[in-house]
Structure formats: structure tokens, C-alpha cells
N, C-alpha and C. Protein backbone atom coordinates (compact mmCIF):
# COMPACT_ATOMS: atom_id res chain seq x y z
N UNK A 1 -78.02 -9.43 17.50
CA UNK A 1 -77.28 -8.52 16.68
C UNK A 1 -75.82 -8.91 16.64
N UNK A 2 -75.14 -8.36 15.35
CA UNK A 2 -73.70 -8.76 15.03
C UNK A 2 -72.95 -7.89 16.83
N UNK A 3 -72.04 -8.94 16.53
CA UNK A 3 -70.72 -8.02 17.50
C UNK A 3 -69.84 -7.28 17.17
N UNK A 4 -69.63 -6.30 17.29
CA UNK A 4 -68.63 -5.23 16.98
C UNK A 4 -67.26 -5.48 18.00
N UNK A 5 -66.59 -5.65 16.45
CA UNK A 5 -65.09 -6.23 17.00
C UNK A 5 -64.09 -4.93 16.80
N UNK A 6 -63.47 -4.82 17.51
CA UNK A 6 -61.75 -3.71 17.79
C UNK A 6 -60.99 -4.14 16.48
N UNK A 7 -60.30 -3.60 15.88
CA UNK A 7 -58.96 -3.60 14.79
C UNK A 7 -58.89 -4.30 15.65
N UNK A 8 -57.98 -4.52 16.92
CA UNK A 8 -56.84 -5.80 17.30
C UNK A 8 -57.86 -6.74 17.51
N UNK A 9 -58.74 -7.19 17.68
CA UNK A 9 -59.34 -8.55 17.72
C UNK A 9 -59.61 -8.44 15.70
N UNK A 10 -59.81 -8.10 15.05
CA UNK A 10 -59.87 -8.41 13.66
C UNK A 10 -58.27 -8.77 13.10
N UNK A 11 -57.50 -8.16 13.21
CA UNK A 11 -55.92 -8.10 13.05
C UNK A 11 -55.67 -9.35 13.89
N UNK A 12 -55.79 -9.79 15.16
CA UNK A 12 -55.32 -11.31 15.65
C UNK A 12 -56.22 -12.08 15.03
N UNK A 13 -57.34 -12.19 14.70
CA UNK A 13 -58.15 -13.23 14.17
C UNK A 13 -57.66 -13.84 12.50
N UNK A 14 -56.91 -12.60 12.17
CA UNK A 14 -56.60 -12.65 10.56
C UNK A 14 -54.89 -13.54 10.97
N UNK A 15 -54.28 -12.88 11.81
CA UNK A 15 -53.00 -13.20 12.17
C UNK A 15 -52.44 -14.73 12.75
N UNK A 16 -53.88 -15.54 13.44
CA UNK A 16 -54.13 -16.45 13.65
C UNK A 16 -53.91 -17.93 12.29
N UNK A 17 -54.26 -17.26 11.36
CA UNK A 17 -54.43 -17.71 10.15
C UNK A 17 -53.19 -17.95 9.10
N UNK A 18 -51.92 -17.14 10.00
CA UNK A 18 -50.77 -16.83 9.36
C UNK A 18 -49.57 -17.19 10.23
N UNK A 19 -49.84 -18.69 10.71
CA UNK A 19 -48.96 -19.81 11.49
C UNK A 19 -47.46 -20.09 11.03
N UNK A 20 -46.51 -19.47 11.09
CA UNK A 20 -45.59 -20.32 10.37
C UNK A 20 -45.13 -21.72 10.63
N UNK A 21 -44.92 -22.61 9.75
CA UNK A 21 -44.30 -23.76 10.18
C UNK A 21 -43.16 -23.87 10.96
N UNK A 22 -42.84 -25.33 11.13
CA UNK A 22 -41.52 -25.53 12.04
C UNK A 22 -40.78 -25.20 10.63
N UNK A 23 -40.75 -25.87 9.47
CA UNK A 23 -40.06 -25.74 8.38
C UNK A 23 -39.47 -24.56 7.96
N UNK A 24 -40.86 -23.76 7.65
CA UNK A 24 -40.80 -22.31 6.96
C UNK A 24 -39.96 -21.20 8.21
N UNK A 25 -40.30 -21.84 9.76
CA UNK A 25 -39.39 -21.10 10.53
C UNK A 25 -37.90 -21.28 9.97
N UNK A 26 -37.03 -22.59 9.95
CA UNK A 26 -36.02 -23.28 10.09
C UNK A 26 -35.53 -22.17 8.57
N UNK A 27 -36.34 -22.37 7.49
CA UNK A 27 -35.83 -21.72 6.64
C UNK A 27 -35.00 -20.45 6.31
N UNK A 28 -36.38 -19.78 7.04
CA UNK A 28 -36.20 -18.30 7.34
C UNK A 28 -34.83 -17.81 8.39
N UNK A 29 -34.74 -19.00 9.40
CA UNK A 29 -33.33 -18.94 10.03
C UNK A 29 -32.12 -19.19 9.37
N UNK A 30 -31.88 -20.19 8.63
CA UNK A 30 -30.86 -20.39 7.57
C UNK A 30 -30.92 -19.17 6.22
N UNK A 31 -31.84 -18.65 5.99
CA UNK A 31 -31.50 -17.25 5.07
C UNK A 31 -31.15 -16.38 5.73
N UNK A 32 -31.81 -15.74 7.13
CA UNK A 32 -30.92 -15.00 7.85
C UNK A 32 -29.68 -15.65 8.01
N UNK A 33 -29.06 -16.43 8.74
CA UNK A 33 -27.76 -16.66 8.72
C UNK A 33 -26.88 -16.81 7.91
N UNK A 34 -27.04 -17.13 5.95
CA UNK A 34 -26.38 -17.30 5.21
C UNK A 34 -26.36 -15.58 4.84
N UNK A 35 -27.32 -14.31 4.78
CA UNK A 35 -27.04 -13.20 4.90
C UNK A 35 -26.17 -12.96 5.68
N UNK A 36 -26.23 -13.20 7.13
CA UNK A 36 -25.02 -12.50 8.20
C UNK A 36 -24.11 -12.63 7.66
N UNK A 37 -23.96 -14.34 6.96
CA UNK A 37 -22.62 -14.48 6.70
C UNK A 37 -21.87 -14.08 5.62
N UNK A 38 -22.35 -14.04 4.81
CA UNK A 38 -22.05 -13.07 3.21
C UNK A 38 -21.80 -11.47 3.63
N UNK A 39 -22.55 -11.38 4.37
CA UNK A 39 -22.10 -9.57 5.20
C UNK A 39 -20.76 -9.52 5.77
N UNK A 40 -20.48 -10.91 6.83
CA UNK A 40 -19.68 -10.65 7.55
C UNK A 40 -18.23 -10.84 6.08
N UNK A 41 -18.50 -11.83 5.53
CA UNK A 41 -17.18 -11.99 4.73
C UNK A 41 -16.82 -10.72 3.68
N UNK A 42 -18.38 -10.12 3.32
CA UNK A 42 -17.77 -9.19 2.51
C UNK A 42 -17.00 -7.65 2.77
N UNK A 43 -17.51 -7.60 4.65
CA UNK A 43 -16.83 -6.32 5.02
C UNK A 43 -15.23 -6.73 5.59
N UNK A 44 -14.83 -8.38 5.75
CA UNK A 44 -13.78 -8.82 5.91
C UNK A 44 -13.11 -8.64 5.04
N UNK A 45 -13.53 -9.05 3.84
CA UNK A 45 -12.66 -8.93 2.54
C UNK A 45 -12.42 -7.44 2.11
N UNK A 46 -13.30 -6.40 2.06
CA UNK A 46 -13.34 -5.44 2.26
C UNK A 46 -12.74 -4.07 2.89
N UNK A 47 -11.99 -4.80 3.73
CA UNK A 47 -11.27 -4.47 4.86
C UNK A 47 -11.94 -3.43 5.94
N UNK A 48 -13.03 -3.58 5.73
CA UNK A 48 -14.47 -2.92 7.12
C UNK A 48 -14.43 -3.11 8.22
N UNK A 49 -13.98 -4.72 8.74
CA UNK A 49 -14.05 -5.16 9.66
C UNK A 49 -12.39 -6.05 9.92
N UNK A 50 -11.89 -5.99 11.27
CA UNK A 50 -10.98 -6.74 11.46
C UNK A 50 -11.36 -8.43 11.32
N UNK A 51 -10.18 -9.52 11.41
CA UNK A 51 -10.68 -11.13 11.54
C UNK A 51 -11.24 -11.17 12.70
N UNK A 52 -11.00 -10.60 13.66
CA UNK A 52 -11.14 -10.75 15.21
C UNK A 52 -12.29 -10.43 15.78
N UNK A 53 -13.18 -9.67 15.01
CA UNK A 53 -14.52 -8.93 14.97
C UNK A 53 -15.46 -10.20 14.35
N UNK A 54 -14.88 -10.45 12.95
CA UNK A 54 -15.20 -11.66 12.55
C UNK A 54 -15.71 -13.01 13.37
N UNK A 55 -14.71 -13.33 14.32
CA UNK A 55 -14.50 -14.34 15.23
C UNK A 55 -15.51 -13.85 16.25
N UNK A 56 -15.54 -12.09 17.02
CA UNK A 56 -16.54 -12.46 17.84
C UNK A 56 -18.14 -12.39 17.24
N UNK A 57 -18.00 -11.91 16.37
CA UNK A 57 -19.61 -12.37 15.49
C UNK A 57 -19.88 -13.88 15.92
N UNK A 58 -19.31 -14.50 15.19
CA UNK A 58 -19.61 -15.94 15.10
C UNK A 58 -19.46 -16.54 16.59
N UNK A 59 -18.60 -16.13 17.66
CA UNK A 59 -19.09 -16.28 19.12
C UNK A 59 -20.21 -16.59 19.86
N UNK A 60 -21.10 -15.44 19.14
CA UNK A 60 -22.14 -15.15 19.97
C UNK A 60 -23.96 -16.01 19.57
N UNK A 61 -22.92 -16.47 18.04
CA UNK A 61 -24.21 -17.43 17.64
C UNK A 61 -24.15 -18.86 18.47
N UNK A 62 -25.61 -19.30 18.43
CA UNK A 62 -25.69 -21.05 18.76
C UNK A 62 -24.92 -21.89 18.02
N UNK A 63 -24.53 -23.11 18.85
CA UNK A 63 -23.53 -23.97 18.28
C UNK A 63 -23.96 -24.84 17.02
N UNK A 64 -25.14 -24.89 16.59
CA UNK A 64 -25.14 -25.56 15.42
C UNK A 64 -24.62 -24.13 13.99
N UNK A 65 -25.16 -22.55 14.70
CA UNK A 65 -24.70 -21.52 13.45
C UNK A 65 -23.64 -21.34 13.49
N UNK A 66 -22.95 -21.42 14.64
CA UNK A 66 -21.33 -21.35 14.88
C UNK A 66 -20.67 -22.31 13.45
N UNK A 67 -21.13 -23.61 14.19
CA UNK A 67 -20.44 -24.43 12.58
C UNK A 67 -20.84 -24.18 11.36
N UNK A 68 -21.92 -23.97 11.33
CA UNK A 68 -22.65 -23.38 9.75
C UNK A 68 -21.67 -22.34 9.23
N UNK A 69 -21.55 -21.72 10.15
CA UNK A 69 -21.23 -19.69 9.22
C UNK A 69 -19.56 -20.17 9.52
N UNK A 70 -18.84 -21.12 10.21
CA UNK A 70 -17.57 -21.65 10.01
C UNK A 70 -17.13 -22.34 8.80
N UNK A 71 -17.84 -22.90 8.60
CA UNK A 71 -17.53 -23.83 7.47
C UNK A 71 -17.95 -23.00 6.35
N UNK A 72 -19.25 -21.92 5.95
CA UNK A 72 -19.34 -21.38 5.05
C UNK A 72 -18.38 -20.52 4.57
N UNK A 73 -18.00 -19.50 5.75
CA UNK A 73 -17.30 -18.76 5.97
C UNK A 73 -15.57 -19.16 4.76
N UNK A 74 -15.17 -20.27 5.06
CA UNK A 74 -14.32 -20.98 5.23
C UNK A 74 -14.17 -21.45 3.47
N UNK A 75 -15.46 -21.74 3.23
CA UNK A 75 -15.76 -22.21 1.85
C UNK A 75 -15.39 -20.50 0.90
N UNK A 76 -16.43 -19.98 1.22
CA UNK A 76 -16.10 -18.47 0.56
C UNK A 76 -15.05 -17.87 0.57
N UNK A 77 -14.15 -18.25 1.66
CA UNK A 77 -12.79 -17.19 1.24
C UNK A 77 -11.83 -18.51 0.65
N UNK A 78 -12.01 -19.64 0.26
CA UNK A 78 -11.20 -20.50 -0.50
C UNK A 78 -11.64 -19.61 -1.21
N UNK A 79 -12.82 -19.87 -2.10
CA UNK A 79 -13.66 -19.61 -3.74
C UNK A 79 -13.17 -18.22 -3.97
N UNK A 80 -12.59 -17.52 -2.74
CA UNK A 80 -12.32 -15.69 -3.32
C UNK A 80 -10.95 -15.61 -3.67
N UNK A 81 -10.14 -17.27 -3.19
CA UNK A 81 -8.77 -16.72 -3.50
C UNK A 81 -8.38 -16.41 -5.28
N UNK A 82 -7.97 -15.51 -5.71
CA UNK A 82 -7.59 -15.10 -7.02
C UNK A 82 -5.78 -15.36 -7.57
N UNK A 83 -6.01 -14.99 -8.36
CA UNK A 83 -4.67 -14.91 -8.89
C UNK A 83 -4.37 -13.08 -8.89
N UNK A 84 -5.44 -12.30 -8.90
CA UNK A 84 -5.39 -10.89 -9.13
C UNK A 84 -4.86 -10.15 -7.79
N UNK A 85 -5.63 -10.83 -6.60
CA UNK A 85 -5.26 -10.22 -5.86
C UNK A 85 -4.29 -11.43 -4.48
N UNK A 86 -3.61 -10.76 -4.05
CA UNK A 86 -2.43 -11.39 -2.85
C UNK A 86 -3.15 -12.16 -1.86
N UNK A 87 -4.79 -12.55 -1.24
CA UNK A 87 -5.16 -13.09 -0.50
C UNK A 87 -5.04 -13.12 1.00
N UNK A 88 -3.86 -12.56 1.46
CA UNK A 88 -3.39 -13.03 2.32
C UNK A 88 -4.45 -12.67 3.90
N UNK A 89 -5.29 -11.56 3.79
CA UNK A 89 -6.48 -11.43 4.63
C UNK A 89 -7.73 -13.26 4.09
N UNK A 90 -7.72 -13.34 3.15
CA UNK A 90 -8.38 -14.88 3.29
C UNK A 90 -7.67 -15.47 4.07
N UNK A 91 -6.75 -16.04 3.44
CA UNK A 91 -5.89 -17.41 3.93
C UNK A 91 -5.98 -16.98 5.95
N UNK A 92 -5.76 -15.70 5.83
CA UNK A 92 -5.45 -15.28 8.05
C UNK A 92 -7.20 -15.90 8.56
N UNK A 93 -7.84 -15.74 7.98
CA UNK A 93 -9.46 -15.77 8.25
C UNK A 93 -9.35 -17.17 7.86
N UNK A 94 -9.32 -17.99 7.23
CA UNK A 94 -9.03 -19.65 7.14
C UNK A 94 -8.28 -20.14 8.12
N UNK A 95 -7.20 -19.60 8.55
CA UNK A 95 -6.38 -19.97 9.57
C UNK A 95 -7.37 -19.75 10.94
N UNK A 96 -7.45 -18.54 11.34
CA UNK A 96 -8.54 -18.12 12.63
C UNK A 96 -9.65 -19.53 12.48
N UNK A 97 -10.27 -19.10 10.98
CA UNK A 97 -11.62 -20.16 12.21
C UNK A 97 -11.28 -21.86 11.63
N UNK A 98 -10.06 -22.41 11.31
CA UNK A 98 -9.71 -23.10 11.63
C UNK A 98 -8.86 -23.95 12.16
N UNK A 99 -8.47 -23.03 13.26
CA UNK A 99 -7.51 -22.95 14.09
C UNK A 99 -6.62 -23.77 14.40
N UNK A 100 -5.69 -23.41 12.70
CA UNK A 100 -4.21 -24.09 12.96
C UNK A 100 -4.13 -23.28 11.58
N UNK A 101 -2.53 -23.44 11.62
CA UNK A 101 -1.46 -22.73 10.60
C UNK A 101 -1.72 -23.49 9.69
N UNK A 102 -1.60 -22.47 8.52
CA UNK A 102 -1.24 -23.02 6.99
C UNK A 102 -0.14 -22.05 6.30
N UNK A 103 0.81 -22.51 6.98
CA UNK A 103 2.23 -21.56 6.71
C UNK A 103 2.45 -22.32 5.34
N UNK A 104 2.34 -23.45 5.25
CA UNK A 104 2.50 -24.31 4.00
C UNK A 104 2.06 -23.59 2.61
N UNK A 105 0.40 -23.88 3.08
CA UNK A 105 -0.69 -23.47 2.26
C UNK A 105 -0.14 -22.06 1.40
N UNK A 106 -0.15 -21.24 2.62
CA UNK A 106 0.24 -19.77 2.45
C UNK A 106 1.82 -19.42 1.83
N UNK A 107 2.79 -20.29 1.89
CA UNK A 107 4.04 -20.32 0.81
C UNK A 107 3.78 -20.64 -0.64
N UNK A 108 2.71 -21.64 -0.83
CA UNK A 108 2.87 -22.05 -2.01
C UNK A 108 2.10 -21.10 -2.73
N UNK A 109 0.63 -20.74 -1.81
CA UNK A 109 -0.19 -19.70 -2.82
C UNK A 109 0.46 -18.54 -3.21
N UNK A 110 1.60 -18.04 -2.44
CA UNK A 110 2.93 -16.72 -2.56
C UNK A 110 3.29 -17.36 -3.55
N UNK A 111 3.96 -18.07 -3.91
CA UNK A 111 4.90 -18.82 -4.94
C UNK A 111 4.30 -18.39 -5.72
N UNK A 112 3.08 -19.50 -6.37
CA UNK A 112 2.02 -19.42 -7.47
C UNK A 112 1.91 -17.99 -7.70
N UNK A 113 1.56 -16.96 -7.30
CA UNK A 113 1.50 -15.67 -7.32
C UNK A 113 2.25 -14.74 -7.65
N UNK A 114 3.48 -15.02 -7.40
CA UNK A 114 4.82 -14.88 -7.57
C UNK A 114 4.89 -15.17 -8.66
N UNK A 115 5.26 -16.25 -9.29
CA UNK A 115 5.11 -16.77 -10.26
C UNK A 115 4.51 -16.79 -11.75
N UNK A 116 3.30 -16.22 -11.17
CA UNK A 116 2.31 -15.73 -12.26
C UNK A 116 2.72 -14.39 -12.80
N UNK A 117 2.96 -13.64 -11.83
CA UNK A 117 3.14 -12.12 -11.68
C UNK A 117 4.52 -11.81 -12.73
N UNK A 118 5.34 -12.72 -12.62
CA UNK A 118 6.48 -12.55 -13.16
C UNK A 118 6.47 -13.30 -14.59
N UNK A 119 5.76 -14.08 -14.71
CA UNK A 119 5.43 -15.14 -16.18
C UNK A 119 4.89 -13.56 -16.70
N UNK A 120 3.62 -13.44 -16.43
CA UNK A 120 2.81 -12.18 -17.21
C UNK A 120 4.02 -10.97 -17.53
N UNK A 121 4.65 -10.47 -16.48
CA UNK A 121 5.54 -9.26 -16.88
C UNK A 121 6.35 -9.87 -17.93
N UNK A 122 6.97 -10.92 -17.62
CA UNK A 122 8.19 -11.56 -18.92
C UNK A 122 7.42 -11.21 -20.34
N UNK A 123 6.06 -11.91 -20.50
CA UNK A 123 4.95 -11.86 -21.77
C UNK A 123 4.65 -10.48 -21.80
N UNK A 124 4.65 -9.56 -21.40
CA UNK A 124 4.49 -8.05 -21.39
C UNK A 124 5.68 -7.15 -22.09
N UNK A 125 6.95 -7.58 -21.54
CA UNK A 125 7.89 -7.17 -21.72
C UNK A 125 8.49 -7.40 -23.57
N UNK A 126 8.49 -8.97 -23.27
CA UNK A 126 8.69 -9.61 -24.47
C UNK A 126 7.66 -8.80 -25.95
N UNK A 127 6.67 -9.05 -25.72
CA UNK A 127 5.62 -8.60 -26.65
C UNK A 127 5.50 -7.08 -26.67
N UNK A 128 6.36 -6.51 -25.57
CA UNK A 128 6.50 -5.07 -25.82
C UNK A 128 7.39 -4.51 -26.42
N UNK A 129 8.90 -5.10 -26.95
CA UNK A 129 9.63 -5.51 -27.30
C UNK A 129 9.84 -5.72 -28.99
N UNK A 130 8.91 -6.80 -28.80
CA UNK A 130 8.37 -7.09 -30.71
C UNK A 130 7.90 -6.23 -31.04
N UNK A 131 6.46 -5.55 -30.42
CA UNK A 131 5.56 -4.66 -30.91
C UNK A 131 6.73 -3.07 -31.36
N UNK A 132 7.55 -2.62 -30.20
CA UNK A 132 8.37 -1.59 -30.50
C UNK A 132 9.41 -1.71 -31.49
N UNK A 133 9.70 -3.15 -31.82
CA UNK A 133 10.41 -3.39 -33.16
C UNK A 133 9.94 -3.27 -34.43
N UNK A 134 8.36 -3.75 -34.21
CA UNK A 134 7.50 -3.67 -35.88
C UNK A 134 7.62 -2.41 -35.81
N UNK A 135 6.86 -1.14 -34.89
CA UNK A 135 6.81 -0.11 -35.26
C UNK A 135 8.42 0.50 -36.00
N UNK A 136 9.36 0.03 -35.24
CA UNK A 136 9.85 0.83 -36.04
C UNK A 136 10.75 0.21 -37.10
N UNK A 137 10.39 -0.68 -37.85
CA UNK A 137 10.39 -1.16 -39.32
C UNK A 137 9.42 -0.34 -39.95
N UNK A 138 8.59 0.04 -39.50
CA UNK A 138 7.56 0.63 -40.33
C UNK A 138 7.95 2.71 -39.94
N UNK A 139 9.13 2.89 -39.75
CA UNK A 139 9.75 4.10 -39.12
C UNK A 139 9.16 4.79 -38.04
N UNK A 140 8.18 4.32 -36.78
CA UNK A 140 7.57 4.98 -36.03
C UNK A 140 8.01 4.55 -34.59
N UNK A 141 9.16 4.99 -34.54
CA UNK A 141 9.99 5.50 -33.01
C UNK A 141 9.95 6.94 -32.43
N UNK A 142 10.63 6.58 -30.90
CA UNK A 142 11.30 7.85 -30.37
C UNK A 142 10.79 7.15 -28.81
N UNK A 143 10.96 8.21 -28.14
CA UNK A 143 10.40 8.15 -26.21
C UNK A 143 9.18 8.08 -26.45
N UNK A 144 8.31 8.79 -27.17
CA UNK A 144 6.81 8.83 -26.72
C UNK A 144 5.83 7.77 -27.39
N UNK A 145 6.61 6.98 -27.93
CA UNK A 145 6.16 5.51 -28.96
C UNK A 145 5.81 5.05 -27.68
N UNK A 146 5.08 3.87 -27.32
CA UNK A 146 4.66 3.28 -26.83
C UNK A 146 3.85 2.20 -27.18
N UNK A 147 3.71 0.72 -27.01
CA UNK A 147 2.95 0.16 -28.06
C UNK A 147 1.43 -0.50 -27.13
N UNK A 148 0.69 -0.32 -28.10
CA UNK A 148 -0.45 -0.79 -27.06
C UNK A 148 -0.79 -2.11 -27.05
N UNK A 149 -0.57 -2.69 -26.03
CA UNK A 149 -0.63 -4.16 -25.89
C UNK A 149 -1.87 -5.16 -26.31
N UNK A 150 -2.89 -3.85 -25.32
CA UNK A 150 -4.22 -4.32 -24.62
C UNK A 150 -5.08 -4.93 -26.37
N UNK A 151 -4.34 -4.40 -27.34
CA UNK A 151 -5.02 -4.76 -28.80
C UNK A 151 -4.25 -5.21 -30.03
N UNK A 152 -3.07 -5.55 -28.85
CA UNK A 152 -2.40 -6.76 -29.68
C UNK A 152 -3.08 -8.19 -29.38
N UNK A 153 -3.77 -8.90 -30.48
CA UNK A 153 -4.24 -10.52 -30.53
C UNK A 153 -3.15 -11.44 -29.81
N UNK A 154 -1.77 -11.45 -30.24
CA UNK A 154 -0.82 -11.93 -29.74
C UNK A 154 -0.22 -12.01 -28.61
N UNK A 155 -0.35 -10.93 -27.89
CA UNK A 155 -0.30 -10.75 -26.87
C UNK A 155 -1.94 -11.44 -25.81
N UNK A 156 -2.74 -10.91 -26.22
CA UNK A 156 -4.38 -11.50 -25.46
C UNK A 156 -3.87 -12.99 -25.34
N UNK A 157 -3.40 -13.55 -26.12
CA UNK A 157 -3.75 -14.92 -26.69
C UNK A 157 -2.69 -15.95 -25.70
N UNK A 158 -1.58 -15.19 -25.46
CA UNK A 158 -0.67 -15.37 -24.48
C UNK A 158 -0.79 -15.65 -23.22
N UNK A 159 -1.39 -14.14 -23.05
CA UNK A 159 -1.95 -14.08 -21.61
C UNK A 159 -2.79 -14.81 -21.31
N UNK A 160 -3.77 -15.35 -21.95
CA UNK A 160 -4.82 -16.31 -21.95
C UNK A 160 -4.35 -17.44 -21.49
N UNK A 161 -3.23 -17.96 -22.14
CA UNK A 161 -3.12 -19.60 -22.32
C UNK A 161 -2.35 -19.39 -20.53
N UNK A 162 -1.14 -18.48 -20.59
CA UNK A 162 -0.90 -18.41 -19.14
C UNK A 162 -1.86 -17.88 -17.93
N UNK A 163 -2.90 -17.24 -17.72
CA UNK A 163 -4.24 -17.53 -17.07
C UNK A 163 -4.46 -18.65 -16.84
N UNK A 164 -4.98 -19.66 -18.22
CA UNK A 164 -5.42 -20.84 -17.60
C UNK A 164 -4.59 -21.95 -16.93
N UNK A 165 -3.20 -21.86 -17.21
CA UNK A 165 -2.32 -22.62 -16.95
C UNK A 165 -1.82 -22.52 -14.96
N UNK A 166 -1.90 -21.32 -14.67
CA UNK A 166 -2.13 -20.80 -13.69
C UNK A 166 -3.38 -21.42 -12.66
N UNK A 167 -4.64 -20.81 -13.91
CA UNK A 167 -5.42 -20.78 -13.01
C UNK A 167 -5.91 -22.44 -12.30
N UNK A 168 -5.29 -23.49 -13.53
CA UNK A 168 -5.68 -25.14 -12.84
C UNK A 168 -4.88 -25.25 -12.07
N UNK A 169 -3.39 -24.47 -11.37
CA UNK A 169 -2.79 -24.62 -10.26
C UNK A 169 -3.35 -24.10 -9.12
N UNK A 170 -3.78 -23.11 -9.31
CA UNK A 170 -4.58 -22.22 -8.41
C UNK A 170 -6.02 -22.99 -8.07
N UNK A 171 -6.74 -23.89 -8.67
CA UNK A 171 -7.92 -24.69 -8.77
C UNK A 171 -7.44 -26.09 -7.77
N UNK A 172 -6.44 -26.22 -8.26
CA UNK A 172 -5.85 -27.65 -7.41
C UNK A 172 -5.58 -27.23 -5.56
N UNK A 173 -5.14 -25.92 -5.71
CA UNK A 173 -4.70 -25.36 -4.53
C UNK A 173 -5.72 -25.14 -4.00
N UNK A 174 -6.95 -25.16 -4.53
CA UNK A 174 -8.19 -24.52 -3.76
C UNK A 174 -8.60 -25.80 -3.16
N UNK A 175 -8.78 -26.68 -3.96
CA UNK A 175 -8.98 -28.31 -3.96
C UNK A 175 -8.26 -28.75 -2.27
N UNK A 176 -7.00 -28.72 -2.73
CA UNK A 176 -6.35 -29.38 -1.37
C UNK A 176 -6.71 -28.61 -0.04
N UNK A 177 -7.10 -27.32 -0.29
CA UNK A 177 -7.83 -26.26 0.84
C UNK A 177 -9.06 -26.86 1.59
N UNK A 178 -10.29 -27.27 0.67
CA UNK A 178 -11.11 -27.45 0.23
C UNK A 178 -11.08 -28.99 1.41
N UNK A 179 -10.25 -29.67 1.07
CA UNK A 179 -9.30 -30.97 1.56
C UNK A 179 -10.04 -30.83 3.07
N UNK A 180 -9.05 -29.96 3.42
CA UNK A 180 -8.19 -30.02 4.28
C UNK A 180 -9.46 -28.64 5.48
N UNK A 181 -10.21 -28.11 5.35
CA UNK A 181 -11.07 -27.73 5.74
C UNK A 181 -12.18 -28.44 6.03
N UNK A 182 -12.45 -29.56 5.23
CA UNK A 182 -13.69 -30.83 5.37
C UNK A 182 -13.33 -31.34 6.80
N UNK A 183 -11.89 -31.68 7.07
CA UNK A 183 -11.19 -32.20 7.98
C UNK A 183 -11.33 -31.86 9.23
């Protein structure tokens, strides 16, 4: 007669059958770790977590994830630096896990920023300027005139060309980052 088997001898017999590889392990470890690390950068950037919290995360991993989630780490907050926002929590987290100053780095990306910030207001100003002059050729002044920029063509078209002009300085700067992190 048949043998009458237990759920757990049917459940290990089936489970037996469902071996993972060395591969499919290795995989599954590198997607967990590229998650940690997208977590850890986005509550960094975020401002969730201090750099230093950051640093002991990555402590406590093995020395081949240590360099992995370093260098990723490292890659992602280049690629986040913007022109929109000041960076300066990236660039401290670039500095930490690659432990040396980029006082350099970090003047020029101020500059550029600087720079931008004040190009755009000049083109704001200027085109706010014209726009409050047509209106009032066409008699529509006083204090509560105001002209709307956001659907002036002339203005978009401005801002545009200074964006990109910007943004291949800001691309080069990522570049020499980029450099200088391989290193």
C-alpha cells in the first residue's frame, strides 16, 4: 500500500526541486544591495537620514558591498547634482565616502550656481521690463499690472538657451567628478 506522507515531507520534497543557483543567488544579492542603496541615498537626499548614518550603513556590509554601494552611492549623487537645487548635502556625501576634500569641486559648483541664478534673474527682470513696457503702450498700467512671464515665448526661449548653456557646464563638472571618483 501507498505511504501516507505529512504536509512537511510533501512541502520539502516539492522544495527540494526549488534549488537556487550560485548565479540566481549572486543576483538576488546584488538587487538587494542596489535597493539598500537607492534607499539609503534617497532618505540622504531627503534629508531622513544624516551622512554619518549613511557611512555606518555601509560599515556594516562585506568588503566587496562596501565598494559596490561606495562607488554607486558616489555615482548617484554626481547624476543628482542640479542646477535647481544648491547640492551641497551631495557634494558632503562625495566627500565622506571618498575621503578627501573637494573644496575645489564645491567652489566652482557655487560659482556655476551662482551664476546661473543671477543670469536667469537678469532674463526675468529684463523681459519683465519689456513686457511692462508693451503693456503700457497698449495703456494697461498701475501697481497691480504685473506681466506674466511663464507665457511669454520670448522669455521660455531665453531661458532655454541659458539652461542649456549652463547645463553643458554643469555636465562637464559632473564629468571631471565622475574623473576623479574612478580614481
Amino acid at each position: 500500500m501507498a505511504e501516507i506522507k505529512s504536509t512537511i515531507e510533501l512541502a520539502m520534497e516539492k522544495a527540494k526541486k526549488f534549488v537556487l543557483s550560485k548565479e540566481e543567488r549572486d543576483e538576488m544579492r546584488q538587487k538587494e544591495l542596489l535597493q539598500k542603496i537607492r534607499g539609503l541615498s534617497n532618505r540622504l537626499s531627503e534629508g531622513h537620514i544624516p551622512i554619518n548614518e549613511v557611512l555606518r550603513e555601509i560599515e556594516r556590509m562585506d568588503e566587496a558591498s562596501k565598494q559596490k554601494a561606495k562607488q554607486t552611492l558616489i555615482l548617484q549623487w554626481i547624476d543628482g547634482l542640479s542646477l535647481d537645487e544648491n547640492g551641497e548635502g551631495l557634494l558632503k556625501g562625495i566627500e565622506s565616502l571618498k575621503e578627501r576634500g573637494l573644496t575645489e569641486v564645491r567652489h566652482r559648483f557655487h560659482n556655476l550656481l551662482s551664476s546661473y541664478r543671477e543670469e536667469a534673474d537678469q532674463v526675468k527682470d529684463e523681459m519683465g521690463r519689456q513686457s511692462e513696457e508693451a503693456l503700457k503702450k497698449e495703456r494697461i498700467y498701475g501697481s497691480a499690472v504685473e506681466p506674466n512671464l511663464e507665457v511669454n515665448q520670448e522669455f521660455k526661449g531665453r531661458l532655454q538657451e541659458l539652461n542649456q548653456q549652463y547645463f553643458l557646464k554643469l555636465k562637464e563638472m559632473k564629468e571631471r567628478l565622475r574623473d576623479m571618483a574612478a580614481n
